[in-house]
Protein backbone atom coordinates (compact mmCIF):
# COMPACT_ATOMS: atom_id res chain seq x y z
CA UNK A 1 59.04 165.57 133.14
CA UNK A 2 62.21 167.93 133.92
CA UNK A 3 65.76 166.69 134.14
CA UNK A 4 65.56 166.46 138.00
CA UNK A 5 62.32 164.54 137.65
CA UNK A 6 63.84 162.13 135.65
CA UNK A 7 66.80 161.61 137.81
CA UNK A 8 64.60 161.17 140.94
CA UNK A 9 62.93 158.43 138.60
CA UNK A 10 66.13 156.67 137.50
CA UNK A 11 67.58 156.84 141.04
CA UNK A 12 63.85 154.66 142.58
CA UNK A 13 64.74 152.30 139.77
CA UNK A 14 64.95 148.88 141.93
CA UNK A 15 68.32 146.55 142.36
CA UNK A 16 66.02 143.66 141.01
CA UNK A 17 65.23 145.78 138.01
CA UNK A 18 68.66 146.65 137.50
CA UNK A 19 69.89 143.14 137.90
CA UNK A 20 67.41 141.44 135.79
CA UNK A 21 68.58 144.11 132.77
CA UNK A 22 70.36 142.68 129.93
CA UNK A 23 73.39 144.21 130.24
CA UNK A 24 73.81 143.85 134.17
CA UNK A 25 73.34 139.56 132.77
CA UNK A 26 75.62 140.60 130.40
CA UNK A 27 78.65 141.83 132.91
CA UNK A 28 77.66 139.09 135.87
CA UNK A 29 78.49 136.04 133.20
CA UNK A 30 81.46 137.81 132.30
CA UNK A 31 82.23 138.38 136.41
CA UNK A 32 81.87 134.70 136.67
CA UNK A 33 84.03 133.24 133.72
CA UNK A 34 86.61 135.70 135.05
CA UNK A 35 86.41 133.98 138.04
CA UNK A 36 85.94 130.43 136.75
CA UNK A 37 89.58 131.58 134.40
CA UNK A 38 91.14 132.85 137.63
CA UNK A 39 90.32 129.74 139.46
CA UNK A 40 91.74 127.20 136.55
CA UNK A 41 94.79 129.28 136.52
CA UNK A 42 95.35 129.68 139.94
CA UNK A 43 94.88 125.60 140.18
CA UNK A 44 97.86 125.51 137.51
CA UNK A 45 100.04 127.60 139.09
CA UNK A 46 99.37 125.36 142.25
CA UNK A 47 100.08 122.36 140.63
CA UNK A 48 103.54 124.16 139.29
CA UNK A 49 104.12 124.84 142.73
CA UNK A 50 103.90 120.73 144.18
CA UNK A 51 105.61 120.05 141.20
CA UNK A 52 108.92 121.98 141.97
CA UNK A 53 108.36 121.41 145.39
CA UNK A 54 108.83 117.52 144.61
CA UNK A 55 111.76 118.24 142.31
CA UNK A 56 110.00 117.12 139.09
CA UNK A 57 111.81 119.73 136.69
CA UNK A 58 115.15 118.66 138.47
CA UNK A 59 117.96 115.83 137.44
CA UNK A 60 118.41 114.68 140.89
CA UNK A 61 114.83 115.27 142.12
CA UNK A 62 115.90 117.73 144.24
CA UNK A 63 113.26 120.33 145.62
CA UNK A 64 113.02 124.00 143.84
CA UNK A 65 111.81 126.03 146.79
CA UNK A 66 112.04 129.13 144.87
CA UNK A 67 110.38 128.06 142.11
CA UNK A 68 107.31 126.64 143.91
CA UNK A 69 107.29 129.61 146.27
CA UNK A 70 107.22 131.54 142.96
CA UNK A 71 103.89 129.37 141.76
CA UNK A 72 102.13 129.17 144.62
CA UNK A 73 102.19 133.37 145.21
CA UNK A 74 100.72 133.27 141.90
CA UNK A 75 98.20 130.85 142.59
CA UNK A 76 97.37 133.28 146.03
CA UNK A 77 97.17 135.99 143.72
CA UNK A 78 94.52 133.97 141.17
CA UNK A 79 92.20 133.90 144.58
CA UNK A 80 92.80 130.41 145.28
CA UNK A 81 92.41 129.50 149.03
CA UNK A 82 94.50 126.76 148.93
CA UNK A 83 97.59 128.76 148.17
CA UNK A 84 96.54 131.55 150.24
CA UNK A 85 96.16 129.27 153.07
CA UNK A 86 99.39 127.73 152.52
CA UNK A 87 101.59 131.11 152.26
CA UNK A 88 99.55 132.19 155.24
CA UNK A 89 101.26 129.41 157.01
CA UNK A 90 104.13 129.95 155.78
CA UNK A 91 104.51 133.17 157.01
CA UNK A 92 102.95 132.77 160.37
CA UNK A 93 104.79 129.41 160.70
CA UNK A 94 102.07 127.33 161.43
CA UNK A 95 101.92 123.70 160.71
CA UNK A 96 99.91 122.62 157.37
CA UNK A 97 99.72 119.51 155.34
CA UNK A 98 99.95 121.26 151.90
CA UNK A 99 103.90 121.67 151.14
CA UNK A 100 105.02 120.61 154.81
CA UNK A 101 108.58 120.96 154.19
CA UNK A 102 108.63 124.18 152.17
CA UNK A 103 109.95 126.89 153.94
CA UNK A 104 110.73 130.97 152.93
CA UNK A 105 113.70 132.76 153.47
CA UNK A 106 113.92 134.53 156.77
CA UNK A 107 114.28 138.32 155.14
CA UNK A 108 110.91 137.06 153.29
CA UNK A 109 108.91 136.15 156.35
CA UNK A 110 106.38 138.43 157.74
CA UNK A 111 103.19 137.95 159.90
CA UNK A 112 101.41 140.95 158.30
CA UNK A 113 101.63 139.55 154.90
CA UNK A 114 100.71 136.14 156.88
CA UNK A 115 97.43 137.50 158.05
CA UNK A 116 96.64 138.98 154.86
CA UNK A 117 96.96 135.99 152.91
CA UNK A 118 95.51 134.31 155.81
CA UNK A 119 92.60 136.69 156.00
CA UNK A 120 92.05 136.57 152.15
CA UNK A 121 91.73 132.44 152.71
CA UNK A 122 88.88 132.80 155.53
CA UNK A 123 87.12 134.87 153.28
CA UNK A 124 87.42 132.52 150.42
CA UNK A 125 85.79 130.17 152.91
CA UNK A 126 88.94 127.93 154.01
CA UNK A 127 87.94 126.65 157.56
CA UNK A 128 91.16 126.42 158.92
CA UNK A 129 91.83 129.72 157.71
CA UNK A 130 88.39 131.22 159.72
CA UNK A 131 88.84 130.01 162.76
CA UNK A 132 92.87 131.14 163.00
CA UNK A 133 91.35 134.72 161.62
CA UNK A 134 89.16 134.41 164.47
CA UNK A 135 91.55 133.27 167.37
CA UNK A 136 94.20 136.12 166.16
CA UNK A 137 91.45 138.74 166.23
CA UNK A 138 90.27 137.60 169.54
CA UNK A 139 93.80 137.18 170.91
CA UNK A 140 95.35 140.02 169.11
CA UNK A 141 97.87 137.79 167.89
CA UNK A 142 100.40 137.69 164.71
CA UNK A 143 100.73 141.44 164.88
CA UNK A 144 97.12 142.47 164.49
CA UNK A 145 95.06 144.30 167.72
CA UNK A 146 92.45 142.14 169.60
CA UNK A 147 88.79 143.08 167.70
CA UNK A 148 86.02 141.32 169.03
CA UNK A 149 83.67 142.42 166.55
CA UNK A 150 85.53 140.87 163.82
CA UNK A 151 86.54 137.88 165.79
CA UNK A 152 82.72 137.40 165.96
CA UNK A 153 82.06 137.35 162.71
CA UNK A 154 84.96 135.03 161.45
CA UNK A 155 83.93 132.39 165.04
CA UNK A 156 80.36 132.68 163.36
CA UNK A 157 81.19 131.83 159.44
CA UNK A 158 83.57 129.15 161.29
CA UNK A 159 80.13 127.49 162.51
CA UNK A 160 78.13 128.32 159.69
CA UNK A 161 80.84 126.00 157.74
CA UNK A 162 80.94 123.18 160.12
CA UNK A 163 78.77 120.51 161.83
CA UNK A 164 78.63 117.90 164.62
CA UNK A 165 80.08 115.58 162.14
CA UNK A 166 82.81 117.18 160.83
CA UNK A 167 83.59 117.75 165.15
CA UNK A 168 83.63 114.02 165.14
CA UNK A 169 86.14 113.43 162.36
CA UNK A 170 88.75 115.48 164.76
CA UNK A 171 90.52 117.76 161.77
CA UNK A 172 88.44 120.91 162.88
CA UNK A 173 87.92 123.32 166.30
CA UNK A 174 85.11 121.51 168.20
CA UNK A 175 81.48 123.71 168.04
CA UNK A 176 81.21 124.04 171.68
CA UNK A 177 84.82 124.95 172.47
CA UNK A 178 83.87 127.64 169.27
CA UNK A 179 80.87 128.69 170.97
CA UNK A 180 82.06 128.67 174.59
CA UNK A 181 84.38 131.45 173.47
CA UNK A 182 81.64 133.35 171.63
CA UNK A 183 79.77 133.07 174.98
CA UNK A 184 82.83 134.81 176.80
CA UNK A 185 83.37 137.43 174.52
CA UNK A 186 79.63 138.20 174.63
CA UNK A 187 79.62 138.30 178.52
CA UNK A 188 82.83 140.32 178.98
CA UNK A 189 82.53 142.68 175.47
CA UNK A 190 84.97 145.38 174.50
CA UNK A 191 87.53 145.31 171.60
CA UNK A 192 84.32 146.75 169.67
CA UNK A 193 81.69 144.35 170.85
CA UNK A 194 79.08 144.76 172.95
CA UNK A 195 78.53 143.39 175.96
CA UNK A 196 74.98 140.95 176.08
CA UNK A 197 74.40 138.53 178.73
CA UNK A 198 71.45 137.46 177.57
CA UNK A 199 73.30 136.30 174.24
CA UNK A 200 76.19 134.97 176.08
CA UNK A 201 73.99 132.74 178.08
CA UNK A 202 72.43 131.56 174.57
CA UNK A 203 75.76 130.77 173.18
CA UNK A 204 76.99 128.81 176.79
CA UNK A 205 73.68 127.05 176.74
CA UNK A 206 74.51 126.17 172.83
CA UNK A 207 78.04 124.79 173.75
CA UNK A 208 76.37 122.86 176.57
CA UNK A 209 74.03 121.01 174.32
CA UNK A 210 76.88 120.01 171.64
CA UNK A 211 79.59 119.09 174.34
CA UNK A 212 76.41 116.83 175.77
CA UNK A 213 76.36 115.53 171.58
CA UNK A 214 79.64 115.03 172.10
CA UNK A 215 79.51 112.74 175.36
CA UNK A 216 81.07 115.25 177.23
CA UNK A 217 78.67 116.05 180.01
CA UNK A 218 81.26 117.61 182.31
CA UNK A 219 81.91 120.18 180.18
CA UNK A 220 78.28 120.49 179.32
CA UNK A 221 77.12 120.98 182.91
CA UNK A 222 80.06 123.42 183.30
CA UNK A 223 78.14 125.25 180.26
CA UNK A 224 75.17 125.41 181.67
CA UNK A 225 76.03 127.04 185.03
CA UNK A 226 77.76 129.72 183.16
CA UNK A 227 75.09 130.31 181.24
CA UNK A 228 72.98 130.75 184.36
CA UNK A 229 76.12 133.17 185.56
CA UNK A 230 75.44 135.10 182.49
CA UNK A 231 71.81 135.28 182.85
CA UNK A 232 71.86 136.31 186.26
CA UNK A 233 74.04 138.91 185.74
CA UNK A 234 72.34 140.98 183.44
């Protein structure tokens, strides 16, 4: 066959044959110790950080801010959501358990670099992290413009993370509230996301059934109506 010919034939080569090669084995286990290296590290670092944020390396115990802020960027920067979360907060000055009293400089501070790190946490699958991502997107809050679209799809990894349970040990964003506003923006659209009725009144009649889970049937029967709103206005 000519040169094109063989190209043509190298290009309809298939991602499974590709992937099941030796080589493309080969660079995935690399890929993954690189990440399983990243992730150790990252955890030291971390561990630095709650160290010198407890005063451990100190004479008189007192707290290192500098240090640990020092350790935990590192950790952020090993991929670890943890510390991403944590500077996230930090930045956007919202509460969090890990480091409570830890606090950066005020020329330091910045709610871009906040939703960055924040950002980079949601993706790493922190839940707290996805559903701020979510609310900011939808809001357009901490300096970033409202984008439904995107606000979709961190609401909908937010659910794809959680369950009725983990609504009934209280630390996370109950399902219904979550899908109540999926159902609004879905009804209204704009900010990049299509308007669809007929999905919105999916989503409200979703919310209904888990605020009813949740022994709330006034909010449930509030739900439902809008979802009947929704459907009749299409």
């Amino acid at each position: 066959p000519s040169c094109v010919d063989m190209a043509t034939i190298s290009r309809e080569k298939t991602a499974e044959e590709v992937a099941c090669s030796p080589l493309s084995e080969e660079v995935q286990a690399a890929a993954s110790e690189e990440v399983e290296r990243a992730t150790i590290l990252g955890q030291i670092h971390f561990d630095l950080a709650v160290y010198h944020y407890m005063g451990r390396f100190e004479d008189d115990r007192a707290q290192d801010g500098v240090s640990s802020v020092f350790h935990l960027e590192k950790a952020a920067l090993c991929g670890l959501s943890t510390a991403e979360f944590t500077l996230g907060c930090l930045h956007l000055n919202i509460y969090h358990d890990e480091l409570k009293e830890l606090q950066l400089n005020a020329n330091e501070v910045s709610e871009t670099k906040g939703m960055s790190w924040m950002e980079k946490a949601a993706k790493h699958g922190n839940i707290t992290a996805l559903i701020t991502v979510a609310q900011a997107y939808k809001d357009g809050s901490y300096s970033v413009e409202r984008k439904w679209g995107k606000a979709q799809k961190y609401y909908l990894a937010y659910l794809d993370r959680t369950t009725s349970s983990t609504d009934d040990m209280g630390m996370f964003e109950p399902r219904h509230q979550v899908l109540s506003k999926l159902a609004e923006m879905c009804c209204t659209g704009g900010y990049g996301l299509e308007r669809n009725t007929n999905r919105a009144g999916e989503l409200y009649t979703e919310a209904a059934d888990c605020a009813m889970a949740a022994m709330n049937g006034r909010l449930a029967n509030k739900f439902y109506m809008l979802a009947e709103e929704a459907w009749s206005s299409e």
